[in-house]
PDB file of N, CA and C in Angstrom:
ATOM      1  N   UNK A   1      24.134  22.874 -30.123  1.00  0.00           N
ATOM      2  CA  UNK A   1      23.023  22.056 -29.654  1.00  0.00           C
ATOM      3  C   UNK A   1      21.885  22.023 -30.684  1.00  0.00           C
ATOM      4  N   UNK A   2      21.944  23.329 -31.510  1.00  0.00           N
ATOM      5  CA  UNK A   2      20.476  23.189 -32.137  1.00  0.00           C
ATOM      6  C   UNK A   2      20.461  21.951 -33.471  1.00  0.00           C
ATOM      7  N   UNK A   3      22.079  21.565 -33.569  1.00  0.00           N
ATOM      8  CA  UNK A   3      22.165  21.138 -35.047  1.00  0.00           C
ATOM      9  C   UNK A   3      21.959  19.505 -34.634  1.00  0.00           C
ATOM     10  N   UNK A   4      21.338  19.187 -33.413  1.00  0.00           N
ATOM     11  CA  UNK A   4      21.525  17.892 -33.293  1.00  0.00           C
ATOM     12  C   UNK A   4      20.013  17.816 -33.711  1.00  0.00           C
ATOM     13  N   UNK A   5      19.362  18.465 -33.720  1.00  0.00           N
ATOM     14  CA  UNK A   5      17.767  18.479 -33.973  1.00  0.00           C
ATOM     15  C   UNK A   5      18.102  18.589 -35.575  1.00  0.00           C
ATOM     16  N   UNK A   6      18.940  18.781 -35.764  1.00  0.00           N
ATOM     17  CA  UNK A   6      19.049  18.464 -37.728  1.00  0.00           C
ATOM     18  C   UNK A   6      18.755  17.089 -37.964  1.00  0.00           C
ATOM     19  N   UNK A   7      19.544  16.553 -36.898  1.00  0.00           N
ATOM     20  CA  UNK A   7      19.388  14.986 -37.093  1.00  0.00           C
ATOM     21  C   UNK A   7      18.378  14.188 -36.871  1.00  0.00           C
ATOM     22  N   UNK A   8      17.883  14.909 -35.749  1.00  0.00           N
ATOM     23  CA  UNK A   8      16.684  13.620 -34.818  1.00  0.00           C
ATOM     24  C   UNK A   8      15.437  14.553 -34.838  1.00  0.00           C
ATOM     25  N   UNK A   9      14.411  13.917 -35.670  1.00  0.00           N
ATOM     26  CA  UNK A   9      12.809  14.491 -35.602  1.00  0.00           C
ATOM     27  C   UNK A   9      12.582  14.736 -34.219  1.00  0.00           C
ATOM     28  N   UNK A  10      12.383  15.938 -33.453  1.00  0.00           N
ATOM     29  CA  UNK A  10      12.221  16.695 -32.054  1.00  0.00           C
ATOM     30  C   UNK A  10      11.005  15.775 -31.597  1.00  0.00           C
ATOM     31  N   UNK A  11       9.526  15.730 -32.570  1.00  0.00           N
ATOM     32  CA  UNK A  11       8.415  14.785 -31.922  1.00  0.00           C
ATOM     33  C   UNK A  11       9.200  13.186 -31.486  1.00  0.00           C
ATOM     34  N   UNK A  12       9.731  12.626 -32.526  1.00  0.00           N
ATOM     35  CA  UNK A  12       9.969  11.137 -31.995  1.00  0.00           C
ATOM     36  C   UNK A  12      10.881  11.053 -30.584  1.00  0.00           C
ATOM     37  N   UNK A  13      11.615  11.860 -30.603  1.00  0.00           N
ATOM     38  CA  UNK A  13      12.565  12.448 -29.233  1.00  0.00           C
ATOM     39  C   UNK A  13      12.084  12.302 -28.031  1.00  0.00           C
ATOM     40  N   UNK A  14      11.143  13.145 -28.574  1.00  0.00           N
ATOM     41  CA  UNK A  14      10.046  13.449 -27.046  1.00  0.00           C
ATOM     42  C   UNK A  14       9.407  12.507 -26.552  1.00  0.00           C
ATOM     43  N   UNK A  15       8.696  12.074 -27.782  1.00  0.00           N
ATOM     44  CA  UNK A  15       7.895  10.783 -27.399  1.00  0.00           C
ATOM     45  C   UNK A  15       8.463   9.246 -27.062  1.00  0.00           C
ATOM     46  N   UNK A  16       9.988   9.162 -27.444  1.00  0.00           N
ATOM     47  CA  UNK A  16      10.760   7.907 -27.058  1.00  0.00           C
ATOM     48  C   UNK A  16      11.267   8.715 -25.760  1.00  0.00           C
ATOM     49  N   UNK A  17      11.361   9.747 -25.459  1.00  0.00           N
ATOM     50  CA  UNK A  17      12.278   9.840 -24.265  1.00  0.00           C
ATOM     51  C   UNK A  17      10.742   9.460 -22.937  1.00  0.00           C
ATOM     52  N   UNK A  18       9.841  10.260 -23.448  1.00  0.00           N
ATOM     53  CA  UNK A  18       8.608  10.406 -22.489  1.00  0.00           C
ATOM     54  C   UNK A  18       7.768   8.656 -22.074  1.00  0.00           C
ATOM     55  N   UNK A  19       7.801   8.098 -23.439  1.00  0.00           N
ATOM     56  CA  UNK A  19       7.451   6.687 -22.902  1.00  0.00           C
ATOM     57  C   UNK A  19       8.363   5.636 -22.425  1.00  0.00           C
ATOM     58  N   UNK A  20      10.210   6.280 -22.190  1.00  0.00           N
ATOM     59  CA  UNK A  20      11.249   5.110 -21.487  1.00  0.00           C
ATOM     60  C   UNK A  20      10.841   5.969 -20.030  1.00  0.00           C
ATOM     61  N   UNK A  21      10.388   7.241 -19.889  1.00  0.00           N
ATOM     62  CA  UNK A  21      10.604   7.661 -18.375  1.00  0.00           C
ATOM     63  C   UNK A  21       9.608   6.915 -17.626  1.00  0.00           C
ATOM     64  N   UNK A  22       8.607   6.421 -18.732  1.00  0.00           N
ATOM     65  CA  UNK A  22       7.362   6.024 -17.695  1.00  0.00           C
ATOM     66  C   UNK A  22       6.975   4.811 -17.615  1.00  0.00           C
ATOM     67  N   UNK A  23       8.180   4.381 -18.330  1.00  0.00           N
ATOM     68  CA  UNK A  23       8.750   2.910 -18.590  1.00  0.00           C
ATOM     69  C   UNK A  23       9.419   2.462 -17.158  1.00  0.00           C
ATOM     70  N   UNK A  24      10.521   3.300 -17.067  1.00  0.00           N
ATOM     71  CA  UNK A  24      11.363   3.241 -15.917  1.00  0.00           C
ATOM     72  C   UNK A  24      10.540   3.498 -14.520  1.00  0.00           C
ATOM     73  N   UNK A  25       9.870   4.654 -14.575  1.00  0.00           N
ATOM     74  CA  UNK A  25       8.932   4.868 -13.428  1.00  0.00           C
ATOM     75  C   UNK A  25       8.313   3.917 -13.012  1.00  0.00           C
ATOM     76  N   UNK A  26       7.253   2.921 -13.967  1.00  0.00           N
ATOM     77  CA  UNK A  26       6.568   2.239 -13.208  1.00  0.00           C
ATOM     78  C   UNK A  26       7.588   0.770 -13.545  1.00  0.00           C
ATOM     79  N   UNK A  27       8.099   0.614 -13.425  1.00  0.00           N
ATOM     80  CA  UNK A  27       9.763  -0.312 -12.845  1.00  0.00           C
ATOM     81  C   UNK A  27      10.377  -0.178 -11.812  1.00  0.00           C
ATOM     82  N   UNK A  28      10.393   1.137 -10.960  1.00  0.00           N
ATOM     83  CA  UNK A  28      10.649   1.752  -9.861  1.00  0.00           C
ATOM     84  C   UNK A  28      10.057   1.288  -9.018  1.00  0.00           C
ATOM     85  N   UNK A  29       8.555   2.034  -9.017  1.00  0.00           N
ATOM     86  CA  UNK A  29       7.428   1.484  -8.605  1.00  0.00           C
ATOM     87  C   UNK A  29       6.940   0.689  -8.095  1.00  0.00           C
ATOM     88  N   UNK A  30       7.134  -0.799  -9.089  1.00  0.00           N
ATOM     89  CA  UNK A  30       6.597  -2.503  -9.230  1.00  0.00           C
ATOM     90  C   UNK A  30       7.843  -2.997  -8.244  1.00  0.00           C
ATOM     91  N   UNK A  31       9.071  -2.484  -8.005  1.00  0.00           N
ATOM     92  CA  UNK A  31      10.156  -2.848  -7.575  1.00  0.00           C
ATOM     93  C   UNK A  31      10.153  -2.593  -5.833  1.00  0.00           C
ATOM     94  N   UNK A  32       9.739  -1.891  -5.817  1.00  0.00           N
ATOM     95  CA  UNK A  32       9.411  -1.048  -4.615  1.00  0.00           C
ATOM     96  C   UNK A  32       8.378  -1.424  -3.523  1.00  0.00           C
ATOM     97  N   UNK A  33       7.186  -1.624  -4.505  1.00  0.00           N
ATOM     98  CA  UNK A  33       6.073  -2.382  -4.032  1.00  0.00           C
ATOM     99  C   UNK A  33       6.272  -3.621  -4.063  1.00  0.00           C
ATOM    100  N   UNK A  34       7.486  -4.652  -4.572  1.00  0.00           N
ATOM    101  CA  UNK A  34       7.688  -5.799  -3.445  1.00  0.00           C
ATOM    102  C   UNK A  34       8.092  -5.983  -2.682  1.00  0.00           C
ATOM    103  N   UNK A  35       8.711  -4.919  -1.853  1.00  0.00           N
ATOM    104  CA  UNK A  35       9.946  -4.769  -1.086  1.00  0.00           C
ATOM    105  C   UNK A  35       8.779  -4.484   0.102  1.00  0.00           C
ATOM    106  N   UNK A  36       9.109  -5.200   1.405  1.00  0.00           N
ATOM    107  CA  UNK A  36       8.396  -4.954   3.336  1.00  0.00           C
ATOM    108  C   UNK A  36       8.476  -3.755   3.248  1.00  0.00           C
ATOM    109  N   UNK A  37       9.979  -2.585   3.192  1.00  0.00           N
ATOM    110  CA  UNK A  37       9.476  -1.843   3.558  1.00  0.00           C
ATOM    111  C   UNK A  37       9.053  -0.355   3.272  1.00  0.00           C
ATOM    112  N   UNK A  38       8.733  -0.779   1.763  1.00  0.00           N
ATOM    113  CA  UNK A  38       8.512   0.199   0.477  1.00  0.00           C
ATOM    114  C   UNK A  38       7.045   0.126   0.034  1.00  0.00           C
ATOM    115  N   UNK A  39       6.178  -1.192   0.667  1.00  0.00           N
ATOM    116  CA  UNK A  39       5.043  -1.309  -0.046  1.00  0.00           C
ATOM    117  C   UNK A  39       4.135  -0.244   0.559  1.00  0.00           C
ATOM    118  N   UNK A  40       3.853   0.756  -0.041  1.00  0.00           N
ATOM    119  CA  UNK A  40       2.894   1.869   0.764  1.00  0.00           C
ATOM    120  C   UNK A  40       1.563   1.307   0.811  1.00  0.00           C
ATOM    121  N   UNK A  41       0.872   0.396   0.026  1.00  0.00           N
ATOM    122  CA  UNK A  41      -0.700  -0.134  -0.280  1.00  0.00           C
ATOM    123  C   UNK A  41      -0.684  -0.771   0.493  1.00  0.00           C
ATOM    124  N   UNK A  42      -0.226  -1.587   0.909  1.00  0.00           N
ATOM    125  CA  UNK A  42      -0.271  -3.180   2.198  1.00  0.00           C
ATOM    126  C   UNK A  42       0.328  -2.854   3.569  1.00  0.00           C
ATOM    127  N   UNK A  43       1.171  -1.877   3.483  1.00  0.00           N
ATOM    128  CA  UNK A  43       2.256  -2.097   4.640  1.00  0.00           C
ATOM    129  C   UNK A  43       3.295  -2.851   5.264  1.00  0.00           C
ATOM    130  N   UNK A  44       3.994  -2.871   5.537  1.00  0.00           N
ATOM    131  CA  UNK A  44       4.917  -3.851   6.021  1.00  0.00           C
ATOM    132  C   UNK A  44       3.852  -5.762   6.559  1.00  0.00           C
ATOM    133  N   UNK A  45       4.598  -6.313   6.140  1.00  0.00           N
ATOM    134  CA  UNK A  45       3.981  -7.411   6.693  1.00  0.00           C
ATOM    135  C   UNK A  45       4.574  -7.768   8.131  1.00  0.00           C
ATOM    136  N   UNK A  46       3.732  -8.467   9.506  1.00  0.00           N
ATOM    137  CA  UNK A  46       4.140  -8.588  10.483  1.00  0.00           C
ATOM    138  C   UNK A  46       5.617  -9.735  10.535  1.00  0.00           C
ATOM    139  N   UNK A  47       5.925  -9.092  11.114  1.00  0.00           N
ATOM    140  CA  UNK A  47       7.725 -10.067  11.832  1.00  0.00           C
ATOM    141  C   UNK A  47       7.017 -11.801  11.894  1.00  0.00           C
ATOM    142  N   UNK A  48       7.357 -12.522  11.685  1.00  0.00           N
ATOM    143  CA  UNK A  48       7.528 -14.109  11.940  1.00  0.00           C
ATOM    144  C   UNK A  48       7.512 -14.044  13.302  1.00  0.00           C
ATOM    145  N   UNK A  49       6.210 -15.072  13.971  1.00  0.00           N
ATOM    146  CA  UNK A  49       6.380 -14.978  15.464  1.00  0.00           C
ATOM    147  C   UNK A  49       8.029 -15.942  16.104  1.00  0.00           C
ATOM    148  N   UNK A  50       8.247 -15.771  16.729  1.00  0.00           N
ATOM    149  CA  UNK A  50       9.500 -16.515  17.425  1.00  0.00           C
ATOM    150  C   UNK A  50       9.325 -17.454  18.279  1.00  0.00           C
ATOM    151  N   UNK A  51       9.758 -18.215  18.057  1.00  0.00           N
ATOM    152  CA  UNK A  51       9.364 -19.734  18.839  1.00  0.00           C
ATOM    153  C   UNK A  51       9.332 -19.281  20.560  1.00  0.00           C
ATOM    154  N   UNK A  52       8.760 -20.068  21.225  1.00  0.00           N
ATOM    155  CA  UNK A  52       8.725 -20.119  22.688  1.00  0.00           C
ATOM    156  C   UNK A  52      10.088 -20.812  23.810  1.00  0.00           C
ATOM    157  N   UNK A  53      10.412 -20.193  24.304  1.00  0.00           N
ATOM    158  CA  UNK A  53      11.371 -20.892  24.781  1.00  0.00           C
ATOM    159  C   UNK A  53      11.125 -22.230  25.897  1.00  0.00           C
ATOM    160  N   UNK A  54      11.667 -22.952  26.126  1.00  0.00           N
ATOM    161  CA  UNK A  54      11.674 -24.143  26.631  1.00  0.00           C
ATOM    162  C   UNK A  54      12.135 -24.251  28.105  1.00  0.00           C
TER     163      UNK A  54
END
């Protein structure tokens, strides 16, 4: 394991792995928060009223 750090500068590593996680995170997130019943800030939006019957 240590000889793969022969290859790959340990800072750029970190820092490409650390800015795709928070890449992905707020992708999660944005994904989530369009969804009824994932949006924690707004809340679910109310049901469509249903027509009246006749």
């Amino acid at each position: 394991m240590w000889r793969i750090w022969l290859l790959f500068d340990p800072r750029r590593v970190l820092v490409a792995l650390s800015v795709f996680l928070m890449t992905l995170a707020l992708l999660i997130h944005f994904i989530l928060l369009s969804t009824d019943r994932f949006n924690w800030i707004e809340g679910p939006r109310p049901a469509p009223a249903a027509s009246a019957p006749r």
